[in-house]
N, C-alpha and C. Protein backbone atom coordinates (compact mmCIF):
# COMPACT_ATOMS: atom_id res chain seq x y z
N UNK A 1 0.82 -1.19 0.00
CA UNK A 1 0.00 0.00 0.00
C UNK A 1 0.87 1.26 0.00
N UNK A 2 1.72 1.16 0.99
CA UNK A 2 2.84 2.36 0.77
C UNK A 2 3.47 2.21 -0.16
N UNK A 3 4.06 1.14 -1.05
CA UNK A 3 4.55 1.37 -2.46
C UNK A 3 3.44 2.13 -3.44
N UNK A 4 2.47 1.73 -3.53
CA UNK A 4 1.68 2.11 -4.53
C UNK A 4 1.31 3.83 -4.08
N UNK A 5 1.66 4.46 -3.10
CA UNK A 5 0.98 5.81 -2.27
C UNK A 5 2.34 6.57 -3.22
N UNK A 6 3.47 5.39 -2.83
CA UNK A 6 4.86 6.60 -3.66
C UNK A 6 4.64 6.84 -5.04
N UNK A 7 4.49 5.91 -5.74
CA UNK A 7 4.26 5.57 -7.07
C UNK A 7 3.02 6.97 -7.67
N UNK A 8 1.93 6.69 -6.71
CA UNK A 8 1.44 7.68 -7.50
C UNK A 8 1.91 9.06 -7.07
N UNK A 9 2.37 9.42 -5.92
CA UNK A 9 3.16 10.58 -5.95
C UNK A 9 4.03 11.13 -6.77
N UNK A 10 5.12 9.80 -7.08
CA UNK A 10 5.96 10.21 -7.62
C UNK A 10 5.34 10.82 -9.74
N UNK A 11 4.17 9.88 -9.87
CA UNK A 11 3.56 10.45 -11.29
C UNK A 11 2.80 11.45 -11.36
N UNK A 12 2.52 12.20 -10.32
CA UNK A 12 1.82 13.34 -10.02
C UNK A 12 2.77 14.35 -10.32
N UNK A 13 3.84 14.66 -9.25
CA UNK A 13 4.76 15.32 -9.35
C UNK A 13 5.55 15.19 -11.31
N UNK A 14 5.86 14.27 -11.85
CA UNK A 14 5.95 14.67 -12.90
C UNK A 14 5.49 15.00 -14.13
N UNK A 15 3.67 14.50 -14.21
CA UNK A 15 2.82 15.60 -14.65
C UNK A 15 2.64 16.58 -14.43
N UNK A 16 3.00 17.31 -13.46
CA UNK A 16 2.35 18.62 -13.08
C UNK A 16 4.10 18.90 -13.87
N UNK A 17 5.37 18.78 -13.23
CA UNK A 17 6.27 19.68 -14.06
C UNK A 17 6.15 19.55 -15.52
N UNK A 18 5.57 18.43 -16.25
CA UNK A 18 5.61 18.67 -17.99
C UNK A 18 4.66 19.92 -18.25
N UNK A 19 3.34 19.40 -17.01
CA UNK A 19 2.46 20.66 -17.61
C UNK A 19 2.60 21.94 -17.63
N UNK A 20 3.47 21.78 -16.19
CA UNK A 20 4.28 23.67 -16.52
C UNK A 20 5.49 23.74 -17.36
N UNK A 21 6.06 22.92 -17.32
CA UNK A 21 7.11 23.68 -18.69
C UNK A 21 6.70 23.49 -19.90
N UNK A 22 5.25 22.82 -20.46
CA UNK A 22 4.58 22.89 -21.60
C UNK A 22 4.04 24.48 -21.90
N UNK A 23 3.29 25.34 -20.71
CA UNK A 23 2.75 26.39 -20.37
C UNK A 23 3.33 27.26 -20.66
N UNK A 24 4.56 27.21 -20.36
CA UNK A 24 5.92 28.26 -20.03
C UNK A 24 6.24 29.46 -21.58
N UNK A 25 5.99 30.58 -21.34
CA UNK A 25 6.11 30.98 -22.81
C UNK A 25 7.70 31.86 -23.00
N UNK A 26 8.18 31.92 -23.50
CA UNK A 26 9.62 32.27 -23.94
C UNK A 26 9.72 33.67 -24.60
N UNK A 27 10.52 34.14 -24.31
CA UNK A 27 10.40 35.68 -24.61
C UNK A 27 12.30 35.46 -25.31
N UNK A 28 12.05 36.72 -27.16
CA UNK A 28 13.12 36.28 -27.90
C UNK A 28 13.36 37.84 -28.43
N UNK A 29 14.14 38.26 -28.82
CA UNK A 29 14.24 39.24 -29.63
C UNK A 29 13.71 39.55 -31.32
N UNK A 30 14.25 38.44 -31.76
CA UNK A 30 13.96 38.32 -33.26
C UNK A 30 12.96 37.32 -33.39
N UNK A 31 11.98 37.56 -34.00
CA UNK A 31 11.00 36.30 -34.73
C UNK A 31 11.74 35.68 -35.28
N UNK A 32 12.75 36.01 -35.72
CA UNK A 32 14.11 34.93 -36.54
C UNK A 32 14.22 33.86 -35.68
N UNK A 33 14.67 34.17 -34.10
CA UNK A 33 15.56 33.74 -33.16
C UNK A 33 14.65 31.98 -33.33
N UNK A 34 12.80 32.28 -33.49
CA UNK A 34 12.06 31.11 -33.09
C UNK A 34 12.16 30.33 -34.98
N UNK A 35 12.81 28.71 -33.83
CA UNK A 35 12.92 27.59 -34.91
C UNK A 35 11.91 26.61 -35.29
N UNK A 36 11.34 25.93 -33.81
CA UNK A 36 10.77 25.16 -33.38
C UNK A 36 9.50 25.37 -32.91
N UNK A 37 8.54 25.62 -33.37
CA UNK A 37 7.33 26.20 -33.14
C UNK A 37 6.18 25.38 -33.16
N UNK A 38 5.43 24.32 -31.82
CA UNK A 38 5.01 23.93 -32.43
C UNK A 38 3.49 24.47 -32.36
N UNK A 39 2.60 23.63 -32.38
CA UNK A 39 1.18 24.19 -32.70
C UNK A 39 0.39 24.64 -30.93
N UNK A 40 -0.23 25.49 -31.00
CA UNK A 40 -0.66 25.63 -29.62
C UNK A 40 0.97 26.76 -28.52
N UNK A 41 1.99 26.48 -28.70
CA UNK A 41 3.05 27.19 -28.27
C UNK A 41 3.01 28.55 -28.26
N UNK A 42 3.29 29.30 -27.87
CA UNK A 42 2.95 30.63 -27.64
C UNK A 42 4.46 31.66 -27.57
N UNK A 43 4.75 32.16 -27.97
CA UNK A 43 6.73 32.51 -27.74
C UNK A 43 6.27 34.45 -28.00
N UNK A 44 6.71 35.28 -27.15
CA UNK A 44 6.84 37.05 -26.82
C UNK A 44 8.25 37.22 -27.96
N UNK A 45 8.39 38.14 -28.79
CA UNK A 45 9.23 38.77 -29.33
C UNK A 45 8.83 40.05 -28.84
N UNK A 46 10.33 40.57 -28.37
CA UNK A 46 10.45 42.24 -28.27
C UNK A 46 11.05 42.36 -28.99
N UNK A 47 10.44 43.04 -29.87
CA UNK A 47 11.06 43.43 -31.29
C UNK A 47 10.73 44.72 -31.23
N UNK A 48 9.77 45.72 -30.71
CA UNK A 48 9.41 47.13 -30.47
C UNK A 48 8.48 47.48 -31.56
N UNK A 49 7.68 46.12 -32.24
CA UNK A 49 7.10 46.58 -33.31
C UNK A 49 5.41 46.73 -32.42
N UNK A 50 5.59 46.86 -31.16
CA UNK A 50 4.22 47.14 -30.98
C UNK A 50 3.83 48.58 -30.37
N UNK A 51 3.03 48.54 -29.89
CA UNK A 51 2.77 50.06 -29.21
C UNK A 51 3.21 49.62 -27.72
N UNK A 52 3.66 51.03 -27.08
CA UNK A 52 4.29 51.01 -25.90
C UNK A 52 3.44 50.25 -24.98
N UNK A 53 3.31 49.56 -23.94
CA UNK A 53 3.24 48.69 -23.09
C UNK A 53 2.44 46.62 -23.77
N UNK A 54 3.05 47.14 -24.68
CA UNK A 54 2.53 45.61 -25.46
C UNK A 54 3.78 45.18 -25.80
N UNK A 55 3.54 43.83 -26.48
CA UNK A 55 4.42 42.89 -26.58
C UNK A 55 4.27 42.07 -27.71
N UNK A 56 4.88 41.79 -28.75
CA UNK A 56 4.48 41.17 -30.00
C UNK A 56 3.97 39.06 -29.55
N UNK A 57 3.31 38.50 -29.76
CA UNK A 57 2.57 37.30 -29.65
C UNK A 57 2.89 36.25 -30.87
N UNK A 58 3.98 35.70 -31.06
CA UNK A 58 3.28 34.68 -31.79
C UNK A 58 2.82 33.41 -31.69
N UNK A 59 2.06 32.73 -32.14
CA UNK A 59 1.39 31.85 -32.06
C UNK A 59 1.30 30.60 -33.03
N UNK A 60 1.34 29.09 -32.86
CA UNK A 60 1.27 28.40 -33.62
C UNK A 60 0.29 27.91 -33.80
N UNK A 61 -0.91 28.77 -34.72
CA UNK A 61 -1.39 28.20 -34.89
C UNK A 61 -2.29 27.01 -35.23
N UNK A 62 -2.39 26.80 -36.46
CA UNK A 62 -2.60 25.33 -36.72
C UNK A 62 -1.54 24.63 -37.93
N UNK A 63 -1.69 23.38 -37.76
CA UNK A 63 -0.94 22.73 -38.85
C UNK A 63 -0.98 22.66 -40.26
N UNK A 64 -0.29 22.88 -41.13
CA UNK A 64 -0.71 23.36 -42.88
C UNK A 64 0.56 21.98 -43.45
N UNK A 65 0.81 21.97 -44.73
CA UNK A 65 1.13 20.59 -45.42
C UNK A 65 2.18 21.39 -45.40
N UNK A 66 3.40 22.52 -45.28
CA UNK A 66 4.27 23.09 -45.26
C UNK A 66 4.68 23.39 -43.52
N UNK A 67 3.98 23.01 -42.88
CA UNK A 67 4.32 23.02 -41.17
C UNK A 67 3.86 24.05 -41.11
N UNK A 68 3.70 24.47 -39.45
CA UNK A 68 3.14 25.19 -38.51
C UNK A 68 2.78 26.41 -39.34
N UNK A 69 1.62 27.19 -39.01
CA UNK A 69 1.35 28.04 -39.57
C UNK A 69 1.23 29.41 -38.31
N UNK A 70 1.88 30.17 -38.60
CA UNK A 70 2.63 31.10 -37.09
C UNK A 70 1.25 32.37 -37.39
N UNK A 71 0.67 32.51 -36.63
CA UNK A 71 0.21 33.94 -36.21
C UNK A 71 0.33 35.71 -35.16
N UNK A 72 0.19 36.33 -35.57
CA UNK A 72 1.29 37.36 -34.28
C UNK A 72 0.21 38.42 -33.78
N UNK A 73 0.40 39.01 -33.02
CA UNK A 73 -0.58 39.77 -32.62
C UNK A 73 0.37 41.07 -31.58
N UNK A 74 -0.54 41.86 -31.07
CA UNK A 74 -0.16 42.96 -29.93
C UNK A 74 -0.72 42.37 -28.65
N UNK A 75 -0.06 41.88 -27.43
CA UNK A 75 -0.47 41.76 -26.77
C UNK A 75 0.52 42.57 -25.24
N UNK A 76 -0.95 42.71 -24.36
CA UNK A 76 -0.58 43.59 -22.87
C UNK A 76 1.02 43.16 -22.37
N UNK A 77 1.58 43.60 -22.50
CA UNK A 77 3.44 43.03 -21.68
C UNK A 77 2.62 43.27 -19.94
N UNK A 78 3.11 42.26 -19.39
CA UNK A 78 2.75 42.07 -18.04
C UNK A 78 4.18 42.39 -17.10
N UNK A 79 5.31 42.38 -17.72
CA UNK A 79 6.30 42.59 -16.65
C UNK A 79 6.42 44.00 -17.14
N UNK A 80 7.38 44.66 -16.11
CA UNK A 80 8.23 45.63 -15.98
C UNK A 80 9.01 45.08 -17.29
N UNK A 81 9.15 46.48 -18.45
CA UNK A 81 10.97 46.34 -19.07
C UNK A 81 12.26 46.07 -18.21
């Protein structure tokens, strides 16, 4: 019974870290910089192409027969510069 109590502890604990470093969004300078993009991923470029307290968004959207199809947007910057 106590084996099986660790066991599922121990698979708890490493679902919950995939699910946060799945979550985790990455902040880059260049839209260049992003290689690996996959669908659902979310990655901040400060590139300064937005209006002052925003933050450029891109997004992977959905999948196309040429790979990921990237979308970008203006979104609220939540930290301090």
């Amino acid at each position: 019974m106590l084996r099986f109590g660790l066991v599922a502890l121990i698979g708890t604990v490493a679902i919950g870290a995939m699910a946060h470093s799945a979550s985790a969004q990455q902040a880059v300078m260049r839209e260049a910089d992003i290689v690996d993009l996959r669908v659902g991923q979310r990655v901040l470029v400060d590139d300064g192409s937005c209006p002052a307290g925003q933050i450029k968004q891109i997004v992977g959207s959905r999948l196309s027969e040429n790979g990921v199809v990237r979308t970008s947007s203006c979104v609220p910057r939540l930290a301090k510069r």
